[in-house]
PDB file of N, CA and C in Angstrom:
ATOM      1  N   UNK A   1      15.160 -28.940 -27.010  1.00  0.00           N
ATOM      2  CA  UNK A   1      14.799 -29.550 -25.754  1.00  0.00           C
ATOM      3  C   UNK A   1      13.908 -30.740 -26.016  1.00  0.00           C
ATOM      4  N   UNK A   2      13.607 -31.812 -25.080  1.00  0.00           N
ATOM      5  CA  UNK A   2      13.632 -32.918 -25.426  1.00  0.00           C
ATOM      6  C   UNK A   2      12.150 -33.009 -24.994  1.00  0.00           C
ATOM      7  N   UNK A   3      10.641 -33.680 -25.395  1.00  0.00           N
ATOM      8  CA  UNK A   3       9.470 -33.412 -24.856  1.00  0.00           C
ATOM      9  C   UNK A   3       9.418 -33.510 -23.909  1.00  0.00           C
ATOM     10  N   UNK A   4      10.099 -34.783 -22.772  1.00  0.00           N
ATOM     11  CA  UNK A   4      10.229 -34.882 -21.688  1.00  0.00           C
ATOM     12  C   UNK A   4      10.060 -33.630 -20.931  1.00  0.00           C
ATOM     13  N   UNK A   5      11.280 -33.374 -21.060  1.00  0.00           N
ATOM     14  CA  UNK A   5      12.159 -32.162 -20.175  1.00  0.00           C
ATOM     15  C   UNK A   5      10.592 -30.976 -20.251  1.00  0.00           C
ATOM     16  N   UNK A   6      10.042 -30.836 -21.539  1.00  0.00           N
ATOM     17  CA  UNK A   6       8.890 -29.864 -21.927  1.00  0.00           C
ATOM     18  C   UNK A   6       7.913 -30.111 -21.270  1.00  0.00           C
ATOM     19  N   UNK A   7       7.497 -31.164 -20.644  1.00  0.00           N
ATOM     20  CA  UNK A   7       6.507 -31.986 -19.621  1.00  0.00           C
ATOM     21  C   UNK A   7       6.832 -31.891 -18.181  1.00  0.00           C
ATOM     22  N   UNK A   8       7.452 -31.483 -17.941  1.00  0.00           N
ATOM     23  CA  UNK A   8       8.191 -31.550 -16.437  1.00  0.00           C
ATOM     24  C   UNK A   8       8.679 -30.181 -16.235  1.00  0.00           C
ATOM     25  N   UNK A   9       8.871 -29.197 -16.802  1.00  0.00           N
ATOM     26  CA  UNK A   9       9.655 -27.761 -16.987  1.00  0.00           C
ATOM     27  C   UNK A   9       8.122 -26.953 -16.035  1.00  0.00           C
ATOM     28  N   UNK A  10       8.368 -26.266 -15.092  1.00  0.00           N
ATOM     29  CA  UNK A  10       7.222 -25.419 -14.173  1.00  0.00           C
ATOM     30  C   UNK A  10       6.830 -24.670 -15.196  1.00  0.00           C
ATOM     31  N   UNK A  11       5.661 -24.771 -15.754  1.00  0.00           N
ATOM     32  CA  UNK A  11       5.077 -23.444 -16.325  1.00  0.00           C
ATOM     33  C   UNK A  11       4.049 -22.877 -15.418  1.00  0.00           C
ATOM     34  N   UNK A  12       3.744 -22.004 -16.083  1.00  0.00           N
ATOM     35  CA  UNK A  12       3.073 -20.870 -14.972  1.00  0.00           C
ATOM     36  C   UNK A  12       1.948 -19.962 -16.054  1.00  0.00           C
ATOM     37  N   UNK A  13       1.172 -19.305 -15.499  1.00  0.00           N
ATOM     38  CA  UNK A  13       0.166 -19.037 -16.252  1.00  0.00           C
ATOM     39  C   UNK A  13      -0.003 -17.494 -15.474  1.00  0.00           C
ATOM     40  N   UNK A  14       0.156 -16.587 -16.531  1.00  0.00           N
ATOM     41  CA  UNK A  14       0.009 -15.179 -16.282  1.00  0.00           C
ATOM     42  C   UNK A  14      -0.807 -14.994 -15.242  1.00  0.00           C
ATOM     43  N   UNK A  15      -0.635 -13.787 -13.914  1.00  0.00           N
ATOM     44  CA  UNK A  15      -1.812 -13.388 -13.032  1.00  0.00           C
ATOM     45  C   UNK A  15      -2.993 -12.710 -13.260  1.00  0.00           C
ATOM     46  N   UNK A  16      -2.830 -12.354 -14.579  1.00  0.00           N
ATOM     47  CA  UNK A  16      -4.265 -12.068 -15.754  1.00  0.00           C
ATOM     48  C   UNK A  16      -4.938 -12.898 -16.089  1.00  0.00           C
ATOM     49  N   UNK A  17      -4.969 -14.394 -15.574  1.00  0.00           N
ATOM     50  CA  UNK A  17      -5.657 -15.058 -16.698  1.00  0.00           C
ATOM     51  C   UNK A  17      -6.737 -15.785 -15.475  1.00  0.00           C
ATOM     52  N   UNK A  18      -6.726 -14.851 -14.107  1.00  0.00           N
ATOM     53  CA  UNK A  18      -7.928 -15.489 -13.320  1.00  0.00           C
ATOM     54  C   UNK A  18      -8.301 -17.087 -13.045  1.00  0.00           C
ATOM     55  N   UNK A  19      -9.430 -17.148 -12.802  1.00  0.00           N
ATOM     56  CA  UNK A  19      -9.641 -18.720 -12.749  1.00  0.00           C
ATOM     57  C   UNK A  19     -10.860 -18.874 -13.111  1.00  0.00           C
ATOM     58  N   UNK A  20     -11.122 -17.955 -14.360  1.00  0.00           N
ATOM     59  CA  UNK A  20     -12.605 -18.480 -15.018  1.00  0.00           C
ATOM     60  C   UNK A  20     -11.749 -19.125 -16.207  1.00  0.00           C
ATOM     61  N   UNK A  21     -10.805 -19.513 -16.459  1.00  0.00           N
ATOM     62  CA  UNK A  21     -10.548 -20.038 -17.717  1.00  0.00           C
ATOM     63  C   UNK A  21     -10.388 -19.356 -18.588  1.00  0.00           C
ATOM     64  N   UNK A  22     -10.448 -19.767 -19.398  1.00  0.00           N
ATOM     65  CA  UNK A  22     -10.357 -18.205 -20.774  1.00  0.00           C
ATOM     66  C   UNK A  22      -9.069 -18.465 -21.368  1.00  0.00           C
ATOM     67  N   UNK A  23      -9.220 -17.503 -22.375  1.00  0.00           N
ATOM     68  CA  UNK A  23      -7.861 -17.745 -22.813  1.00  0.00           C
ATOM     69  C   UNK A  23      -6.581 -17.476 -22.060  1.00  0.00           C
ATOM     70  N   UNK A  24      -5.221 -18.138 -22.233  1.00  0.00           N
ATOM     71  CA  UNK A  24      -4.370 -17.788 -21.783  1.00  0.00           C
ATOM     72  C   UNK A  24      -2.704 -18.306 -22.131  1.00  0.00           C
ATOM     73  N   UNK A  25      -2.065 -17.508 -21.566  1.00  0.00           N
ATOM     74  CA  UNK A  25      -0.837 -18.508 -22.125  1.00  0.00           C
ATOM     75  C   UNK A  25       0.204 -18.984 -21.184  1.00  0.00           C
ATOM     76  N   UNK A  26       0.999 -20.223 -21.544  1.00  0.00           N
ATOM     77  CA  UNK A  26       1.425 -20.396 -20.007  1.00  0.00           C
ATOM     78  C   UNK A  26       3.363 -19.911 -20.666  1.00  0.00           C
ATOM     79  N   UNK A  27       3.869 -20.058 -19.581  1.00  0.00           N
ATOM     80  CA  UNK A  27       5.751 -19.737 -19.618  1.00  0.00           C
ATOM     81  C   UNK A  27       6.231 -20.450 -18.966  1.00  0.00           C
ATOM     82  N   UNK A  28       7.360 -20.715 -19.419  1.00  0.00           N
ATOM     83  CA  UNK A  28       8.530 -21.564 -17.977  1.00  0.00           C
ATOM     84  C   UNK A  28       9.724 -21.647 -18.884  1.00  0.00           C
ATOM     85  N   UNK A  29      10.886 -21.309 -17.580  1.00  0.00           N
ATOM     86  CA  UNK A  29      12.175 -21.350 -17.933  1.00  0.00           C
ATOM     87  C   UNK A  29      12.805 -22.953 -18.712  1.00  0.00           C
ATOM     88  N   UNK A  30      13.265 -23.026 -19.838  1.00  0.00           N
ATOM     89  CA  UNK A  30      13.519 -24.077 -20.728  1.00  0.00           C
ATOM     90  C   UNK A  30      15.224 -24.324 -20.543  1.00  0.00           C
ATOM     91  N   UNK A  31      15.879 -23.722 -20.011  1.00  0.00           N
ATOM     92  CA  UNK A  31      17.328 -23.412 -20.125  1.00  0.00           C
ATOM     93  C   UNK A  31      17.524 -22.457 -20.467  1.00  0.00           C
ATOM     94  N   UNK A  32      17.874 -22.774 -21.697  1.00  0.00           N
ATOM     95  CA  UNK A  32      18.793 -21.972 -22.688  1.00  0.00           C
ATOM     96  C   UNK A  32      17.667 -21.190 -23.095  1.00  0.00           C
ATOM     97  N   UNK A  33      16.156 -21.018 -23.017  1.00  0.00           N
ATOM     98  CA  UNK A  33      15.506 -20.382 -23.319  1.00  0.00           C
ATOM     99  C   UNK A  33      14.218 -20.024 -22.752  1.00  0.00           C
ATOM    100  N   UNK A  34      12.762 -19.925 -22.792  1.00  0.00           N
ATOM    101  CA  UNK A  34      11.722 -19.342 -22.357  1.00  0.00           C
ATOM    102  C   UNK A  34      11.138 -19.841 -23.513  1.00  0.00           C
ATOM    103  N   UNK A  35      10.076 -20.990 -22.820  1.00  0.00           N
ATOM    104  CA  UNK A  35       8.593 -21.449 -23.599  1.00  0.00           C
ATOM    105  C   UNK A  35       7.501 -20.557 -23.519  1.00  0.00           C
ATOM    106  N   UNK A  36       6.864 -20.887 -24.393  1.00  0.00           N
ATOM    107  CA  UNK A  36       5.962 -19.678 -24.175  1.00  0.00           C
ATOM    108  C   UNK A  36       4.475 -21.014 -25.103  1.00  0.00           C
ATOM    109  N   UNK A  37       3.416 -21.088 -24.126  1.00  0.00           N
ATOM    110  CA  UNK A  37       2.504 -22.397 -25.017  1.00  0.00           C
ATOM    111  C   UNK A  37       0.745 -21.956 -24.580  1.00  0.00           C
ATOM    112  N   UNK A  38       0.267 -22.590 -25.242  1.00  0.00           N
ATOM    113  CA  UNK A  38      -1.323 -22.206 -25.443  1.00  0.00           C
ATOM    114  C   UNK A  38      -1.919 -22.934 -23.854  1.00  0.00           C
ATOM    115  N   UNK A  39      -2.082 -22.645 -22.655  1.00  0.00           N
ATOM    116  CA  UNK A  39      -2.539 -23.709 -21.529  1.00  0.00           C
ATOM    117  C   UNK A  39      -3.678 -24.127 -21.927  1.00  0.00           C
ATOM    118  N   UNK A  40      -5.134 -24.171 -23.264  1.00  0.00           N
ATOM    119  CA  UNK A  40      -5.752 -25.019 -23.143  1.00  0.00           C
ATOM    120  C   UNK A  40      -5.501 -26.034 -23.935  1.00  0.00           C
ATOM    121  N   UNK A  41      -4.331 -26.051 -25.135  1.00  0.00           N
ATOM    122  CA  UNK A  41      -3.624 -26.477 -25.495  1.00  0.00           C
ATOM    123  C   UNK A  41      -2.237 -26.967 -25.719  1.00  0.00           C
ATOM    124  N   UNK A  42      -1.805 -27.634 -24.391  1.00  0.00           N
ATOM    125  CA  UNK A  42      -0.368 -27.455 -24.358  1.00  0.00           C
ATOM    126  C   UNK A  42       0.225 -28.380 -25.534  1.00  0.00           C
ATOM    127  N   UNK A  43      -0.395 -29.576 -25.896  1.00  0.00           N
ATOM    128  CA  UNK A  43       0.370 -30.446 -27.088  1.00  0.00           C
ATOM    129  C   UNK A  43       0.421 -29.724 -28.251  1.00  0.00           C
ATOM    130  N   UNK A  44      -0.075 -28.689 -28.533  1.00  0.00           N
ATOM    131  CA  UNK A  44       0.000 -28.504 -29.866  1.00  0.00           C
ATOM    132  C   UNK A  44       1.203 -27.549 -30.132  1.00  0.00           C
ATOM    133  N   UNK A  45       2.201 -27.176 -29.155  1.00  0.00           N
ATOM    134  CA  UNK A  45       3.654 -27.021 -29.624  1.00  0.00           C
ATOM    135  C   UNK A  45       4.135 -25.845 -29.107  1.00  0.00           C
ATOM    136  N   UNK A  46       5.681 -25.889 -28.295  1.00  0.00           N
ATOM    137  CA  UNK A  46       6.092 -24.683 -27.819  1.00  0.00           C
ATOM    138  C   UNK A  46       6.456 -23.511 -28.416  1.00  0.00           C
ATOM    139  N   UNK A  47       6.355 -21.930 -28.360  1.00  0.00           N
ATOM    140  CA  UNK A  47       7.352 -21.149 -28.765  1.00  0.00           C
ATOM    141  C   UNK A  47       8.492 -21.407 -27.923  1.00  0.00           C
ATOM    142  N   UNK A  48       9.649 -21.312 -28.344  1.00  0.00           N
ATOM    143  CA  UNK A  48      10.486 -21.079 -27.636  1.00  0.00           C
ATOM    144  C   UNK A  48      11.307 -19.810 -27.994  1.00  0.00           C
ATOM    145  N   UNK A  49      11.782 -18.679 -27.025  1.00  0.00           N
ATOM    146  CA  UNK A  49      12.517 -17.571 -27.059  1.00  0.00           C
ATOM    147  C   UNK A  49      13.648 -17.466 -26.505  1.00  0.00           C
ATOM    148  N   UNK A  50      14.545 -16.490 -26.672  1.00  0.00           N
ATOM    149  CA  UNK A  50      15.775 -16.310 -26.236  1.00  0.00           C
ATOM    150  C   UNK A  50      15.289 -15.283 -24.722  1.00  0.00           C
ATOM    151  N   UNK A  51      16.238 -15.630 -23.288  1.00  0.00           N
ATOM    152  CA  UNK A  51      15.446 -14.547 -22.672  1.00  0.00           C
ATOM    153  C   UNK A  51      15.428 -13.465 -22.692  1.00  0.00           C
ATOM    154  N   UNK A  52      16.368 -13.066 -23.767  1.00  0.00           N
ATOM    155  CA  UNK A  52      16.172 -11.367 -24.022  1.00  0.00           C
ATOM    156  C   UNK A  52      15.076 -11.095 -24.989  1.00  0.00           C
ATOM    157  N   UNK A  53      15.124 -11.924 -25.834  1.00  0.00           N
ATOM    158  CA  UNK A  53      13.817 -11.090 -26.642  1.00  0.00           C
ATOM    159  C   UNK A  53      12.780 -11.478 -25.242  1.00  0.00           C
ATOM    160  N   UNK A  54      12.052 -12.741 -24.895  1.00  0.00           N
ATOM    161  CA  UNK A  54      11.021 -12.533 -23.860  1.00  0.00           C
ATOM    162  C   UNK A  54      11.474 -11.326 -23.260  1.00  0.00           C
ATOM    163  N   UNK A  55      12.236 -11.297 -22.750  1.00  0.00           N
ATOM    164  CA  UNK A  55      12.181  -9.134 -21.566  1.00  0.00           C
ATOM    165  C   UNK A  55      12.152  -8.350 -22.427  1.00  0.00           C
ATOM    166  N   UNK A  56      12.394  -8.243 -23.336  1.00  0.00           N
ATOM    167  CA  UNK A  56      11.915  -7.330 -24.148  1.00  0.00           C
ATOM    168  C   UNK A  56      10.210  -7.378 -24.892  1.00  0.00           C
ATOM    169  N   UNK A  57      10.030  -8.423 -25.177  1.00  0.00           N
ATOM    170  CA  UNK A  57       8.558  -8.307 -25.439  1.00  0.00           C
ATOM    171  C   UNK A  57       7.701  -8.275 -23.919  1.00  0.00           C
ATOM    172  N   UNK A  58       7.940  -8.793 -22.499  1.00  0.00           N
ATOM    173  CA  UNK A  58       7.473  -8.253 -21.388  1.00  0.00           C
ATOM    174  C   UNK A  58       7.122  -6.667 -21.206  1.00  0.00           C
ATOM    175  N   UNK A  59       8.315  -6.040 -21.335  1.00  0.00           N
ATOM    176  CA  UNK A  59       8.648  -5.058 -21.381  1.00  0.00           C
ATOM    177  C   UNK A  59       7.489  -4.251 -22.171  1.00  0.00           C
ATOM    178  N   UNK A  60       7.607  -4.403 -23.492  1.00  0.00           N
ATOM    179  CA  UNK A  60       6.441  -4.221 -24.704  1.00  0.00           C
ATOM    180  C   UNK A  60       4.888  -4.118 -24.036  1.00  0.00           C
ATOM    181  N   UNK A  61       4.618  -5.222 -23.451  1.00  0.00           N
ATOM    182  CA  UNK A  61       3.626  -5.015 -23.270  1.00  0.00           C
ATOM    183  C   UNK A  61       2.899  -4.905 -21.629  1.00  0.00           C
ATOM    184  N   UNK A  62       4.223  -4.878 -21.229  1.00  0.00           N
ATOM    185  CA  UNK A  62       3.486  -4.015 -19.683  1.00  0.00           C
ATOM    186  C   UNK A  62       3.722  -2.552 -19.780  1.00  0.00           C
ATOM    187  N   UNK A  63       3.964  -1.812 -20.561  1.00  0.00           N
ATOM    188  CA  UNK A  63       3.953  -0.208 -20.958  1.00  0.00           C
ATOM    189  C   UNK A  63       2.101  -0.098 -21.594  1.00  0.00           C
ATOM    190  N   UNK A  64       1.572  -1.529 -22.053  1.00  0.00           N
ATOM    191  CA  UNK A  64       0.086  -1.452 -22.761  1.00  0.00           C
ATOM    192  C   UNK A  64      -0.971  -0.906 -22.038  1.00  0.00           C
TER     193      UNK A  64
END
């Protein structure tokens, strides 16, 4: 995916991560896949996943 498209793609920031700041991580649908990036750091580079592994690691850790 093209940075553009990575700049403009809705990410969203877990309903855990409040609004004192803190750490957190943000997501948004990429196409063909699921970003997954640091929100106090977004330049420093996407994961990107397939959306089955993301539901499956969701999955993982809302059983925590």
């Amino acid at each position: 995916m093209e940075t553009s498209q990575q700049t403009i793609a809705a990410w969203r920031k877990s309903s855990y991560s409040g609004t004192s700041g803190g750490e957190c991580v943000e997501v948004a649908d990429l196409g063909p896949g699921v970003g997954v990036r640091d929100s106090k750091m977004p330049e420093a580079g996407i994961l990107t996943v397939s959306p089955h592994a993301y539901a499956v690691f969701v999955a993982h850790v809302a059983v925590k």
